[in-house]
N, C-alpha and C. Protein backbone atom coordinates (compact mmCIF):
# COMPACT_ATOMS: atom_id res chain seq x y z
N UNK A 1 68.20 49.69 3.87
CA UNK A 1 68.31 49.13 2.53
C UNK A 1 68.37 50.28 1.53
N UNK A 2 69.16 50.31 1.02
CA UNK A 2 69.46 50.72 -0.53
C UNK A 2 68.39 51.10 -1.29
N UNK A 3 67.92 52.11 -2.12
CA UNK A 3 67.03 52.26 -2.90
C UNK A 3 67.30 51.01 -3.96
N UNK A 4 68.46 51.20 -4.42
CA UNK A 4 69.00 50.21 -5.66
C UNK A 4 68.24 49.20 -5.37
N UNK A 5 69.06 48.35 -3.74
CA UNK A 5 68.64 46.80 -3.27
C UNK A 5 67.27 46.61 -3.28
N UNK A 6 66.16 47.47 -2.83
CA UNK A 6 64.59 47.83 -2.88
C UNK A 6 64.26 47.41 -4.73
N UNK A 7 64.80 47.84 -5.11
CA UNK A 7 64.27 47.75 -6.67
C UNK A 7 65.00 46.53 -7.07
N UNK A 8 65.65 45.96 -6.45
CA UNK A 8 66.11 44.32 -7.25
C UNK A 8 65.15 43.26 -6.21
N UNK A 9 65.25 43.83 -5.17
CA UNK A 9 64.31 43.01 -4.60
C UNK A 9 62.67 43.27 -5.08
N UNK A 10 62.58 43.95 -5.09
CA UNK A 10 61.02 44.30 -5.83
C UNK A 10 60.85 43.64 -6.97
N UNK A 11 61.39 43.61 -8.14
CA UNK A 11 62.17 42.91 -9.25
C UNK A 11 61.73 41.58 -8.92
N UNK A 12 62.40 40.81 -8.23
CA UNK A 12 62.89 39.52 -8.01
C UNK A 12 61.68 39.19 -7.70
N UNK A 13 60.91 39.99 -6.56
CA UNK A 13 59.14 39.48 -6.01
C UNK A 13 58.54 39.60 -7.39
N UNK A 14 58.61 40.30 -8.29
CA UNK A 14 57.64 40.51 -9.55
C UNK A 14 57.55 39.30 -10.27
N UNK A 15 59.26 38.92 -10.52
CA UNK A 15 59.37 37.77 -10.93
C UNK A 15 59.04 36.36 -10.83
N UNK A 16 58.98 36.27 -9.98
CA UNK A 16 58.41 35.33 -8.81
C UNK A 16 56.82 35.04 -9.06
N UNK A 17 56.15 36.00 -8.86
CA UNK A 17 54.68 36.36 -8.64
C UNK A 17 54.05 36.02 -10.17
N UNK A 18 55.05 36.52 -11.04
CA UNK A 18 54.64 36.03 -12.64
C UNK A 18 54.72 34.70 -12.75
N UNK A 19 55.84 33.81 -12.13
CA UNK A 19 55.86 32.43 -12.53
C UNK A 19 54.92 31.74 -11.98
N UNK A 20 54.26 32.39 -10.40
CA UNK A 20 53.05 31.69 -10.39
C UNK A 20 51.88 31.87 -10.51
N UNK A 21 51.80 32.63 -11.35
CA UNK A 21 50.52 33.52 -11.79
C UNK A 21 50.55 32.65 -13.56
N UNK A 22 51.44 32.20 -13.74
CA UNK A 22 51.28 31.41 -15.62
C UNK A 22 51.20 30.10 -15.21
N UNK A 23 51.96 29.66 -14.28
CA UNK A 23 51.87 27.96 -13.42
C UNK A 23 50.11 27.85 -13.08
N UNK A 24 49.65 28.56 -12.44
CA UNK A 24 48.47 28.67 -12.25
C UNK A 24 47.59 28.41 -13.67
N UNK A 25 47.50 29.02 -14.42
CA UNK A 25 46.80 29.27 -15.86
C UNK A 25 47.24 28.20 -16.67
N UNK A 26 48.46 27.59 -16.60
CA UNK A 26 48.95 26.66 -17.42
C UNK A 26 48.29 25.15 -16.75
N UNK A 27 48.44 24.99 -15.24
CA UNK A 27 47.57 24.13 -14.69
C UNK A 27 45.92 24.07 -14.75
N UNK A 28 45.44 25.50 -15.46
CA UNK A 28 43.90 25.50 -15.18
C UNK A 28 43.81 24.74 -16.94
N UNK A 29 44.66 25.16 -17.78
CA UNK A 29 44.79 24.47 -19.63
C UNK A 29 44.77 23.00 -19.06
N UNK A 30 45.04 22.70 -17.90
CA UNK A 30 45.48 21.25 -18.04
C UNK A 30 47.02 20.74 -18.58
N UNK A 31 47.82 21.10 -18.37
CA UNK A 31 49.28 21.00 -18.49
C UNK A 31 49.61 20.30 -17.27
N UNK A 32 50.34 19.26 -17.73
CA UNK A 32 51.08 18.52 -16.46
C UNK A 32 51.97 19.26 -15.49
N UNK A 33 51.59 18.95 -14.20
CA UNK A 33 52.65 19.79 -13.02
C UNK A 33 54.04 19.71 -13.15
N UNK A 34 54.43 18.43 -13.86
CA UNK A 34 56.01 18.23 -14.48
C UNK A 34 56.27 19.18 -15.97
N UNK A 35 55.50 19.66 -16.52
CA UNK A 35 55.89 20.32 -17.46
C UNK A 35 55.89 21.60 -17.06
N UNK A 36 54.87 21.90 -16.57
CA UNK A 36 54.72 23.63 -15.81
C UNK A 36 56.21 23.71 -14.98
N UNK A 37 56.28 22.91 -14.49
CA UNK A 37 57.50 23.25 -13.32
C UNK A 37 58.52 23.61 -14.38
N UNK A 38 58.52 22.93 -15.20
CA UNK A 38 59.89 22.84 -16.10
C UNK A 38 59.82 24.03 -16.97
N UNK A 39 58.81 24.27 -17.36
CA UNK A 39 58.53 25.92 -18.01
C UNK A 39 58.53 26.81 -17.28
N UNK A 40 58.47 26.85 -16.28
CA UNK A 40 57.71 27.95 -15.52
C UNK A 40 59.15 28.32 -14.26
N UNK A 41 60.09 27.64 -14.09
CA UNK A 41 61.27 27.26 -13.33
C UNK A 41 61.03 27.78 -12.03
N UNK A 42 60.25 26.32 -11.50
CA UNK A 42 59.27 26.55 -10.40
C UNK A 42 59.56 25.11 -9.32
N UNK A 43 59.54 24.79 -8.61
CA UNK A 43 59.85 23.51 -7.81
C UNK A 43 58.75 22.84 -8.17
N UNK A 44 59.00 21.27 -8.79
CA UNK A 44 58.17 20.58 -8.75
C UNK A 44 56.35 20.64 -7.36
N UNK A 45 57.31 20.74 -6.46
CA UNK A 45 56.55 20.30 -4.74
C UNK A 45 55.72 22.11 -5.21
N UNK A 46 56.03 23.03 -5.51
CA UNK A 46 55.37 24.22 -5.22
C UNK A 46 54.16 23.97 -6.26
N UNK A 47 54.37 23.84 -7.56
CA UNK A 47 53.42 23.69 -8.70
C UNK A 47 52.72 22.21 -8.17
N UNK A 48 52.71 21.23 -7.23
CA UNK A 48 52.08 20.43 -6.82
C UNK A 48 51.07 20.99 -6.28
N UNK A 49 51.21 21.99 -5.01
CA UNK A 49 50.78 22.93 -4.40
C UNK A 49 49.69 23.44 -4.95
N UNK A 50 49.92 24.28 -5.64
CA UNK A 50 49.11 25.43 -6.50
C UNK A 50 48.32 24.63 -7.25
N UNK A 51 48.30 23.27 -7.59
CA UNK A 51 47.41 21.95 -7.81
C UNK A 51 46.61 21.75 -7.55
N UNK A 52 46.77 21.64 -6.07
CA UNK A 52 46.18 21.02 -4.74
C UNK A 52 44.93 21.88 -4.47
N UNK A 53 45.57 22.97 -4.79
CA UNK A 53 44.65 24.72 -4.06
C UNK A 53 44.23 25.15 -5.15
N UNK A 54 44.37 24.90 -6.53
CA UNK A 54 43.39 25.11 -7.24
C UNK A 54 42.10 23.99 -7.59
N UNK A 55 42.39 22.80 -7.10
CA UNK A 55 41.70 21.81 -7.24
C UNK A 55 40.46 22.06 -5.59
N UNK A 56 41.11 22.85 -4.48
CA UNK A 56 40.50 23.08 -3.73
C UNK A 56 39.41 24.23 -3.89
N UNK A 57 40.16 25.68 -4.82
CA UNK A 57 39.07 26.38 -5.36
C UNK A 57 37.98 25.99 -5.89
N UNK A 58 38.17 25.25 -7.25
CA UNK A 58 36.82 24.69 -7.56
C UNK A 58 36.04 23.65 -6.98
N UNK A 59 36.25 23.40 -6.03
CA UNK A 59 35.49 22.21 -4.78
C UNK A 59 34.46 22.75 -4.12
N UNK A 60 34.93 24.36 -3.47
CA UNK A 60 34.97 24.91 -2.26
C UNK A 60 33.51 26.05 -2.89
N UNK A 61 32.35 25.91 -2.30
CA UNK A 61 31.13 26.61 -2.81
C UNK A 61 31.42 28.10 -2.30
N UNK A 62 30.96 28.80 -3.74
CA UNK A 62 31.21 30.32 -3.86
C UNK A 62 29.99 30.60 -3.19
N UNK A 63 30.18 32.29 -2.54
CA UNK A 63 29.56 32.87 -1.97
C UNK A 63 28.72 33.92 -3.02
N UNK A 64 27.55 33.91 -2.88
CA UNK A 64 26.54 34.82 -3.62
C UNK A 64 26.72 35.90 -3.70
């Protein structure tokens, strides 16, 4: 691989990693999973997800 291709692909993961890193935060405000998706240009089913598993974080008893 290409140095170039390395840095668009690196790029593209960054990009990526940001939309669900604000989907996350926008779901913890309480924002509907249909609006996040639509802001965030994210698959409905994935921001369901990240729902699911953040609703599982705060369930799930922290360690001391």
């Amino acid at each position: 691989m290409t140095w170039e291709r390395q840095r668009a692909y690196d790029r593209d993961e960054g990009i990526q990693e940001n939309k669900i890193e604000n989907s996350r935060n926008f779901l913890k405000l309480g924002v509907s999973p249909e609006t996040v998706a639509q802001g965030c240009t994210l698959p409905l089913e994935e921001v369901l997800a990240l729902k699911k598993e953040l609703e599982t974080e705060t369930i799930a008893p922290t360690a001391c």
